[in-house]
Protein backbone atom coordinates (compact mmCIF):
# COMPACT_ATOMS: atom_id res chain seq x y z
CA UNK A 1 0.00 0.00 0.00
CA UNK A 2 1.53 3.73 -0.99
CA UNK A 3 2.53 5.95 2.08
CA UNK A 4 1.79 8.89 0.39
CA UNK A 5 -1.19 10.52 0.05
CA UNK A 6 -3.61 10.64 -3.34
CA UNK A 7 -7.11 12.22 -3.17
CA UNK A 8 -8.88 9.56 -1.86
CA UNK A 9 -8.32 6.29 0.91
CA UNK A 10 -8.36 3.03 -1.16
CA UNK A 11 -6.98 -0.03 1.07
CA UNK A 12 -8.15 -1.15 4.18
CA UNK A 13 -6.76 -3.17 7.18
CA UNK A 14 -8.93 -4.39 9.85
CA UNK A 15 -8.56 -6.57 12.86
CA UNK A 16 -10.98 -8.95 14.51
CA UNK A 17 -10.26 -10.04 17.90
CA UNK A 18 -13.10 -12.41 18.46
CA UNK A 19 -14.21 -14.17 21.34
CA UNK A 20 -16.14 -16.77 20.31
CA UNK A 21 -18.72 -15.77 17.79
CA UNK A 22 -18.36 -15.18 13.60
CA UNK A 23 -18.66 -12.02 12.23
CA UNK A 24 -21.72 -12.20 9.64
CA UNK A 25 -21.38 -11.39 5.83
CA UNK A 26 -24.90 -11.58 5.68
CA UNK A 27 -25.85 -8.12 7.02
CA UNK A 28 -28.52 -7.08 5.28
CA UNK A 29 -32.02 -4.54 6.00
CA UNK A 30 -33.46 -7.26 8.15
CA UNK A 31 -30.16 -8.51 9.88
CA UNK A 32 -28.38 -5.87 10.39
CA UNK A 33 -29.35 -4.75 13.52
CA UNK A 34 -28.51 -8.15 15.00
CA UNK A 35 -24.87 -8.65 16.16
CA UNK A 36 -23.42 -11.83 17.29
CA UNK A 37 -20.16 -10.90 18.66
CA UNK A 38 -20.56 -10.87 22.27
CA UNK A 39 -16.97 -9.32 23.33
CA UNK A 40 -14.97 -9.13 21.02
CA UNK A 41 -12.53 -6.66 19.20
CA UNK A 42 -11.80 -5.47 15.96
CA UNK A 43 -9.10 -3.77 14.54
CA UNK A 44 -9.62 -2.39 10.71
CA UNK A 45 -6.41 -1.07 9.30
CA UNK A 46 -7.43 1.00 6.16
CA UNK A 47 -5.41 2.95 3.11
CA UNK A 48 -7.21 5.66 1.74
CA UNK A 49 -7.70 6.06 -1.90
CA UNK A 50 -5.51 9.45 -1.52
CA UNK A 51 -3.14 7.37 0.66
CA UNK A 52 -3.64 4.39 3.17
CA UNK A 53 -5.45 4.52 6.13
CA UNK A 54 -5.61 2.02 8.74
CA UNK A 55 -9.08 1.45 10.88
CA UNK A 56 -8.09 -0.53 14.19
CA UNK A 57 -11.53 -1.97 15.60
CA UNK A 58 -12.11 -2.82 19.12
CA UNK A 59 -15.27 -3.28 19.12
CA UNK A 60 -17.56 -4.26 22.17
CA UNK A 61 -18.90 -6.74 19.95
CA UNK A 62 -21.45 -4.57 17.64
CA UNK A 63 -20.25 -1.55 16.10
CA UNK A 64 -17.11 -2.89 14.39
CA UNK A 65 -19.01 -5.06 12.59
CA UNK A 66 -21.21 -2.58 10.59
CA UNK A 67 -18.18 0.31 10.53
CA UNK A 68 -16.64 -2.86 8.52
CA UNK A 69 -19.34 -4.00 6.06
CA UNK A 70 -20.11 -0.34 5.11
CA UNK A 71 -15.97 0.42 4.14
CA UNK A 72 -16.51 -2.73 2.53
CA UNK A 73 -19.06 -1.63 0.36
CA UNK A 74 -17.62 1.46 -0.76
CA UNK A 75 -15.36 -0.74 -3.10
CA UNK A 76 -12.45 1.97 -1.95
CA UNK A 77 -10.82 0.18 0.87
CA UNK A 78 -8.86 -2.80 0.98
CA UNK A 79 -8.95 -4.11 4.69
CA UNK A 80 -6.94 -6.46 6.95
CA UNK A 81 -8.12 -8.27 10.25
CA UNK A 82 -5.67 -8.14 12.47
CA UNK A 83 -6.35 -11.45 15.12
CA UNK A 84 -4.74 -12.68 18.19
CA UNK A 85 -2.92 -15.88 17.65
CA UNK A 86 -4.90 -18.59 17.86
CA UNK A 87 -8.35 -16.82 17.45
CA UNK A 88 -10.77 -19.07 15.21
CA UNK A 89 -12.63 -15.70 14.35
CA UNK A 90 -14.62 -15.88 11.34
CA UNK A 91 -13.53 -12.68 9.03
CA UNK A 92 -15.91 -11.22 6.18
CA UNK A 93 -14.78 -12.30 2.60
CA UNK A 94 -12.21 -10.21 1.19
CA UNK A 95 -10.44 -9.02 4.70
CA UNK A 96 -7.00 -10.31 4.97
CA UNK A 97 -5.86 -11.27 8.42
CA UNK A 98 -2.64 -10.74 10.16
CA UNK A 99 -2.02 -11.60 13.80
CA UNK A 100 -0.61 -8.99 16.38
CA UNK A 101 0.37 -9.35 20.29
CA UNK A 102 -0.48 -6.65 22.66
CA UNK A 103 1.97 -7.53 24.65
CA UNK A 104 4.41 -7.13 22.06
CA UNK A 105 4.37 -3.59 20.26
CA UNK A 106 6.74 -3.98 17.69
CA UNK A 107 3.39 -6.73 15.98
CA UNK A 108 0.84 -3.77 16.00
CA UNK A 109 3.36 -1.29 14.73
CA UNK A 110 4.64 -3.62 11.99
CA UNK A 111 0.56 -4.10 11.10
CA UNK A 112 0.16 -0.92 11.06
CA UNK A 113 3.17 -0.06 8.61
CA UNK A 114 1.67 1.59 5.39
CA UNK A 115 -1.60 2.38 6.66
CA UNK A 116 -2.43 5.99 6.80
CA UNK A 117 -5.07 5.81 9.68
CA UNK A 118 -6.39 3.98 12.76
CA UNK A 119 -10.04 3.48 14.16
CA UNK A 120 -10.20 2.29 17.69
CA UNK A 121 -13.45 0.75 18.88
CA UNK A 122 -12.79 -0.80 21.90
CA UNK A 123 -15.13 -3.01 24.01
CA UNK A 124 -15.84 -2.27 27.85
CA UNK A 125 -13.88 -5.18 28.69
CA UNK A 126 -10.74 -4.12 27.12
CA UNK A 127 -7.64 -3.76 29.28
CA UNK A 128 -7.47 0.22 30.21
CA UNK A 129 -3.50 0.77 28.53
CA UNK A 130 -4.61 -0.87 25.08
CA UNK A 131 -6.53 2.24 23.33
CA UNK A 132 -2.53 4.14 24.71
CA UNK A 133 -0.89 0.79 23.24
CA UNK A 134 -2.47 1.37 19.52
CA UNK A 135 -2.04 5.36 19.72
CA UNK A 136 1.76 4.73 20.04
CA UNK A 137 1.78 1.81 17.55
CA UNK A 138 0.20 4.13 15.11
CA UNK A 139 2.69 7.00 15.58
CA UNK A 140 5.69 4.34 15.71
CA UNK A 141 4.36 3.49 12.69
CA UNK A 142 3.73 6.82 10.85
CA UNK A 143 0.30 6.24 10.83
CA UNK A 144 -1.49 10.13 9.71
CA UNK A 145 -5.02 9.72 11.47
CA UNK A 146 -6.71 8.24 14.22
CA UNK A 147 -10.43 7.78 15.20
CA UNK A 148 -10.21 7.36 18.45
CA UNK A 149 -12.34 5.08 20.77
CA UNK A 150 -15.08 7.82 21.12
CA UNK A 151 -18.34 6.36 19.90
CA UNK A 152 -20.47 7.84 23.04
CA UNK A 153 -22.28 11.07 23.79
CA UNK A 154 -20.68 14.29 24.04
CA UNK A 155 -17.81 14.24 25.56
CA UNK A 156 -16.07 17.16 25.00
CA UNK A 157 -18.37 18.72 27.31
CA UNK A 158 -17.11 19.68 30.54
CA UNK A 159 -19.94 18.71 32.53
CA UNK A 160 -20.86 15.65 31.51
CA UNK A 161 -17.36 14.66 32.06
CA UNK A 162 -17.25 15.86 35.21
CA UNK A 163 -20.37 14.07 36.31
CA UNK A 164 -19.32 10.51 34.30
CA UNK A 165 -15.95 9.94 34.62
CA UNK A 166 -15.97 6.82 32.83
CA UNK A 167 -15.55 9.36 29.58
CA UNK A 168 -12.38 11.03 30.69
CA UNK A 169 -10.11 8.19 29.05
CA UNK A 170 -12.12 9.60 25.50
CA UNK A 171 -10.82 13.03 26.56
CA UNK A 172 -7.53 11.71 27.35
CA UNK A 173 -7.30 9.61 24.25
CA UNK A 174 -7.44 12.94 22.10
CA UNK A 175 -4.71 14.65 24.09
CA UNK A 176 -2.53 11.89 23.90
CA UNK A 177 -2.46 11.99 20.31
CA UNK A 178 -2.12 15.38 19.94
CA UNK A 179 1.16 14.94 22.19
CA UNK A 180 2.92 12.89 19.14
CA UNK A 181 3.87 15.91 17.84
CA UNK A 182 1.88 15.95 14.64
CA UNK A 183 2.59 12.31 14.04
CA UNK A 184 -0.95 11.46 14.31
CA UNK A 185 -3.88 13.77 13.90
CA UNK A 186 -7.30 12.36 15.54
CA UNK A 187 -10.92 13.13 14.12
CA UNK A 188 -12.90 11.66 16.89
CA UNK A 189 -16.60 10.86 16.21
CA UNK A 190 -19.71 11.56 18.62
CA UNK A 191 -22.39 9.12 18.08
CA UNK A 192 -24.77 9.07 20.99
CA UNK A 193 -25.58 6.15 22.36
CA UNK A 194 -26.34 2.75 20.19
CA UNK A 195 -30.48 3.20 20.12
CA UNK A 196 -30.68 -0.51 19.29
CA UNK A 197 -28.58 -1.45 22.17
CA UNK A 198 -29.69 0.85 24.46
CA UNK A 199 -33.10 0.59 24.33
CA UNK A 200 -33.32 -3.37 24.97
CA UNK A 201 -31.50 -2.69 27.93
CA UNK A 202 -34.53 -1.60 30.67
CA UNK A 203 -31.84 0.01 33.24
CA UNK A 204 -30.87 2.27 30.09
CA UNK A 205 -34.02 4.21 28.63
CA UNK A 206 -36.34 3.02 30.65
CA UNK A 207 -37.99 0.68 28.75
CA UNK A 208 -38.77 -2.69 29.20
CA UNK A 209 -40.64 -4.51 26.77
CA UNK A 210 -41.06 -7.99 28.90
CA UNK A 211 -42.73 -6.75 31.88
CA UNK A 212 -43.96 -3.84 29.62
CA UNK A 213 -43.14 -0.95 32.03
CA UNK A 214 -41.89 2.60 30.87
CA UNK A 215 -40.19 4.53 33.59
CA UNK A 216 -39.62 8.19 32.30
CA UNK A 217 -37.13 10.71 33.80
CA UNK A 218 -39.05 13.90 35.24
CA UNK A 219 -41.47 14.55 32.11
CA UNK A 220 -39.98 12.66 29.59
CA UNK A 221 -39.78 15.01 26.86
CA UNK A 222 -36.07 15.74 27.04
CA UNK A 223 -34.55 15.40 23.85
CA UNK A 224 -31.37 13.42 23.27
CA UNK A 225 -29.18 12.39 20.11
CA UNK A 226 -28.36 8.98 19.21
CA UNK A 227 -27.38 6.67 16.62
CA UNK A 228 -28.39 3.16 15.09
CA UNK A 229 -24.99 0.60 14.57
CA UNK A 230 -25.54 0.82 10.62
CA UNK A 231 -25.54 4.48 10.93
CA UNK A 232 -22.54 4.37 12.89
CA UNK A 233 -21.41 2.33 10.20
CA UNK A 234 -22.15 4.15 7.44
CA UNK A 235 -20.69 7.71 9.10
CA UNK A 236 -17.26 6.31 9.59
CA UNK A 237 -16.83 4.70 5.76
CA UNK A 238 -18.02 7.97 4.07
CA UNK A 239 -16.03 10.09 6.79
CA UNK A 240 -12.73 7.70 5.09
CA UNK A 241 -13.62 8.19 1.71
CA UNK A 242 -13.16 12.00 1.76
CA UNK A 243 -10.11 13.47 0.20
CA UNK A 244 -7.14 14.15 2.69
CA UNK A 245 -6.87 17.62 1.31
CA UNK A 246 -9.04 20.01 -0.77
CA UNK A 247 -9.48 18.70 -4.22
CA UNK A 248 -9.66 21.98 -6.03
CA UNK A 249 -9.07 25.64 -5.64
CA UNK A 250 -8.38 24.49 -1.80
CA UNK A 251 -12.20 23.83 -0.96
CA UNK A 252 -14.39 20.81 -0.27
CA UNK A 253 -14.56 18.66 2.45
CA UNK A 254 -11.60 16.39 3.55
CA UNK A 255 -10.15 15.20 6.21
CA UNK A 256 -7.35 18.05 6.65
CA UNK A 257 -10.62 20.45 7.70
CA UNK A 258 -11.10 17.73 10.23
CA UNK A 259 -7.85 17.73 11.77
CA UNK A 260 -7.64 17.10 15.80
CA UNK A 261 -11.46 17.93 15.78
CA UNK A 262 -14.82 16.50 17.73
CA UNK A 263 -17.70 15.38 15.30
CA UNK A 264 -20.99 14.57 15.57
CA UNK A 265 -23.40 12.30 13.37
CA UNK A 266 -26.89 11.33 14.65
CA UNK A 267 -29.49 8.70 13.60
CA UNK A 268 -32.37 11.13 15.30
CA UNK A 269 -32.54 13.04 18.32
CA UNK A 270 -35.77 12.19 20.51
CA UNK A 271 -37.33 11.67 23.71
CA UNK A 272 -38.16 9.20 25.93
CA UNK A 273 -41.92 9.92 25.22
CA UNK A 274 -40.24 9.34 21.21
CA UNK A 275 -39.18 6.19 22.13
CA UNK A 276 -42.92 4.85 23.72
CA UNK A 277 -44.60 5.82 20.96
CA UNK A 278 -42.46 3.87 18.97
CA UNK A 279 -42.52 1.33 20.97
CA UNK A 280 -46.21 0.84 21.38
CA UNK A 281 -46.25 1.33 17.04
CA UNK A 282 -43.36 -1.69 17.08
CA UNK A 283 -45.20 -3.86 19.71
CA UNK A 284 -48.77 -3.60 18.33
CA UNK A 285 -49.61 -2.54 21.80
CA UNK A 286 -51.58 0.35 23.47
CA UNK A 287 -50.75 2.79 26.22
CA UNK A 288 -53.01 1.20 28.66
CA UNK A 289 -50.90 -2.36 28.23
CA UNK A 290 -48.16 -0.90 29.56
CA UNK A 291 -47.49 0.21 33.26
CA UNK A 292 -46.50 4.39 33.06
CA UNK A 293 -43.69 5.33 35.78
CA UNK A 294 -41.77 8.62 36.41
CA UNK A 295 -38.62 9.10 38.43
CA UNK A 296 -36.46 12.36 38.48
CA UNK A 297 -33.10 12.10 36.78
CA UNK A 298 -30.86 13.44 39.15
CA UNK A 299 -32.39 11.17 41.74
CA UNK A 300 -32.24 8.20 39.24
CA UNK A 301 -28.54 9.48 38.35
CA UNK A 302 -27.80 9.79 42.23
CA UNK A 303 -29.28 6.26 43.12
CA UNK A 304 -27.28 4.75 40.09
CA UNK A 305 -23.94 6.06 41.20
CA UNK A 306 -24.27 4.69 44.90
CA UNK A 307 -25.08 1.54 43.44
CA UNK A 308 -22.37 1.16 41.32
CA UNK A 309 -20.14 1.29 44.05
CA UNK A 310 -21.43 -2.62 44.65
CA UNK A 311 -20.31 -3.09 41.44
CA UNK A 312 -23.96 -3.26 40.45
CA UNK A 313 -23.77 -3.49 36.55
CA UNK A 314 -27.87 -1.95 36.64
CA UNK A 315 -26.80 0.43 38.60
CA UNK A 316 -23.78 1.37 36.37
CA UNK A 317 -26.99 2.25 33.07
CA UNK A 318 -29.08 3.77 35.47
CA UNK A 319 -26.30 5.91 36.11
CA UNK A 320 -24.69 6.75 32.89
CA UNK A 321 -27.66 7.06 30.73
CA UNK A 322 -29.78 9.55 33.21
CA UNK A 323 -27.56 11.66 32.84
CA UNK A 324 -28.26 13.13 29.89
CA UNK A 325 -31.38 13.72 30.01
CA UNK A 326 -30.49 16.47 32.41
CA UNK A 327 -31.95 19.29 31.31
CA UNK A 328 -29.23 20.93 30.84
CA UNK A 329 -29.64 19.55 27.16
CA UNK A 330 -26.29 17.50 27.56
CA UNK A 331 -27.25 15.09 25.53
CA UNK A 332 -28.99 17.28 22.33
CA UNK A 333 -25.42 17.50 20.51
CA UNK A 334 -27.96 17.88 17.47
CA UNK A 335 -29.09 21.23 18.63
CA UNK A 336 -25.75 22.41 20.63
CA UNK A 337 -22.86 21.68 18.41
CA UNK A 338 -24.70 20.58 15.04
CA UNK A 339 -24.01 17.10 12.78
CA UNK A 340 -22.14 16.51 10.00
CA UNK A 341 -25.48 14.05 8.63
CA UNK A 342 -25.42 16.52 5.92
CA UNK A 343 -22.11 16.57 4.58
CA UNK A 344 -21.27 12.75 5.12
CA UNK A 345 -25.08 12.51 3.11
CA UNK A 346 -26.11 10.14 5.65
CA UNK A 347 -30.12 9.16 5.56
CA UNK A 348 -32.57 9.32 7.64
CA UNK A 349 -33.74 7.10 9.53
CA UNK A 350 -37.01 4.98 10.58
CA UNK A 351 -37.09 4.77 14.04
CA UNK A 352 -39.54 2.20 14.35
CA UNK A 353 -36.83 -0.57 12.42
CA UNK A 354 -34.52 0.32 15.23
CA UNK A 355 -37.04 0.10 17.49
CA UNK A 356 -38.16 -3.44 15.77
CA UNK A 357 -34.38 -4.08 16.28
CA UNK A 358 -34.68 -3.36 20.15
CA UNK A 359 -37.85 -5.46 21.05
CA UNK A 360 -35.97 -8.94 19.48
CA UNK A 361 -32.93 -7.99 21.27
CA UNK A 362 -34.57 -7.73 24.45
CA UNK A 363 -35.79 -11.39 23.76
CA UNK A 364 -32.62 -12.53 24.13
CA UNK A 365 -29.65 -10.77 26.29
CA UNK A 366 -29.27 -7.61 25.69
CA UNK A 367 -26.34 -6.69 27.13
CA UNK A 368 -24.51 -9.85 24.69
């Protein structure tokens, strides 16, 4: 793959750390939503069109998946999966696989040699150095950009920082690679929360669709942004299919406008009362099936922080998704900082498939 840069990012390298499950080639408009990866990582190593560019995917099981399928599809990108030795992981026809060790650098920066950028996804499981590990791989190795392991509300703000620490590695993340002395150059990429995910998950939005209870914070009406996996998906391949630099008379949209900078993409921004309305459209249910509850979010937020302390894994959502719906408007990146939906030309959206997508996950685990 060339090390220099062209006006577009054709080759791709990704890596799959997987558990124990395959990752599907059969992702299609009624799959999609459904990931089978449990815990697991990826690591896509891409080269741009312009130059190369290498995606490293950690993914907590999901996101990876679709972020690969849709660079996939662009025809542009050539990609490698990167695997632990000895994984049996299951890649997607036409990845090429390499093996790396974390616990030997000189394997990720030889993986990453040629490659002109690096997306980290990393599951919650993963060790707390590794997302540090890749970041100095990818300088070692020259590589030009990094998405970082963002994937997650806002979290340049200050205050929801300051209220969930759990974000301050994200923050940390950015400065680190701004401390390689121009090596590396991040864009990192605010998603929102995974709706699909999310709302399966009753500690998260309040919803759960076996016992069919709602529970809304204060009035439910607070709006917040958030994305589907397939949007995530889609974001991140057209984001690495822009030129590196303008392509004429030094305008259009590229990645060197985008240097070191936060974006946002959105599936839709909504409320809770959003999401029961789609819920009761996606259930074939009425209002009066379902039991209504309220609870204030800063007590919600408050209980969920002492009862994380227990290690309390419900306590740990009821804790970290409260929180923005604050109405301090936290979580409306939409209507605070703005999306780049537009430029990337990313669709809307029909919140009821997502929703569709939520009700069979909650069949199962949702938290897999």
């Amino acid at each position: 793959m060339s090390s220099k840069c062209s006006n577009s990012l054709p080759t791709c390298g990704i890596e799959v750390l997987n558990s124990h499950n395959k990752i599907s080639d059969d992702v299609n408009k009624e799959s999609h939503y459904q990931s089978r990866l449990g815990w697991s990582t990826y690591q896509l190593f891409q080269a741009l069109p312009i130059s190369s560019l290498t995606s490293k995917f950690q993914a907590g099981g999901h996101v990876g998946e679709f972020i690969a399928k849709e660079l996939l599809d662009t025809g542009k990108h050539s990609i490698t999966a990167l695997t632990r030795k000895g994984s049996k992981s299951k890649i997607l026809e036409g990845v090429r696989v390499a093996e790396i060790d974390y616990e030997d650098p000189s394997t990720i920066v030889e993986a990453l040699m040629g490659h002109e950028a690096l997306i980290i996804t990393l599951g919650g499981a993963a060790p707390p150095d590794q997302q540090s590990k890749l970041i100095q791989a990818a300088a070692e190795a020259d590589v030009h950009w990094i998405l970082p392991n963002e994937w997650s509300p806002d979290t340049a703000h200050e205050a929801l920082l300051k209220d969930v620490p759990i974000f301050a590695p994200k923050a940390n993340a950015r400065e680190e690679i701004e401390r390689t002395g121009g090596k590396c150059s991040y864009i990192s990429v605010v998603t929102g929360f995974w709706y699909e995910w999310s709302l399966a998950i009753p500690a998260a939005y309040g919803c759960d669709f076996t016992d069919r209870t709602f529970t809304f914070f204060d009035d439910g009406e607070i709006k917040t942004s958030m994305s589907t996996w397939p949007q995530v998906g889609r974001a991140v391949a057209r984001l690495l299919s822009l030129p590196v630099s303008p392509e004429r008379d030094g305008k259009g949209e590229c990645l060197e406008a985008l240097k070191n900078k936060v974006i946002y993409v959105c599936s839709f921004t909504i409320s809770q009362k959003d999401m029961f309305a789609s819920a009761l459209r996606a259930t074939g249910t009425q209002e009066s099936d379902w039991q209504i509850k309220y609870e204030p979010a800063q007590e919600r937020f408050a209980a969920g922080s002492e009862a994380m302390k227990t290690g309390d894994r419900l306590g740990f959502a009821k804790m970290l998704y409260s929180r923005i719906f604050f109405s301090d408007g936290v979580g409306n990146f939409e209507a605070s900082k703005g999306t780049m939906n537009k430029m990337l030309n990313l669709p809307g959206e029909d919140i009821d498939e997502a929703t569709r997508a939520a009700v069979k996950r909650a069949d199962t685990d949702p938290w897999s």
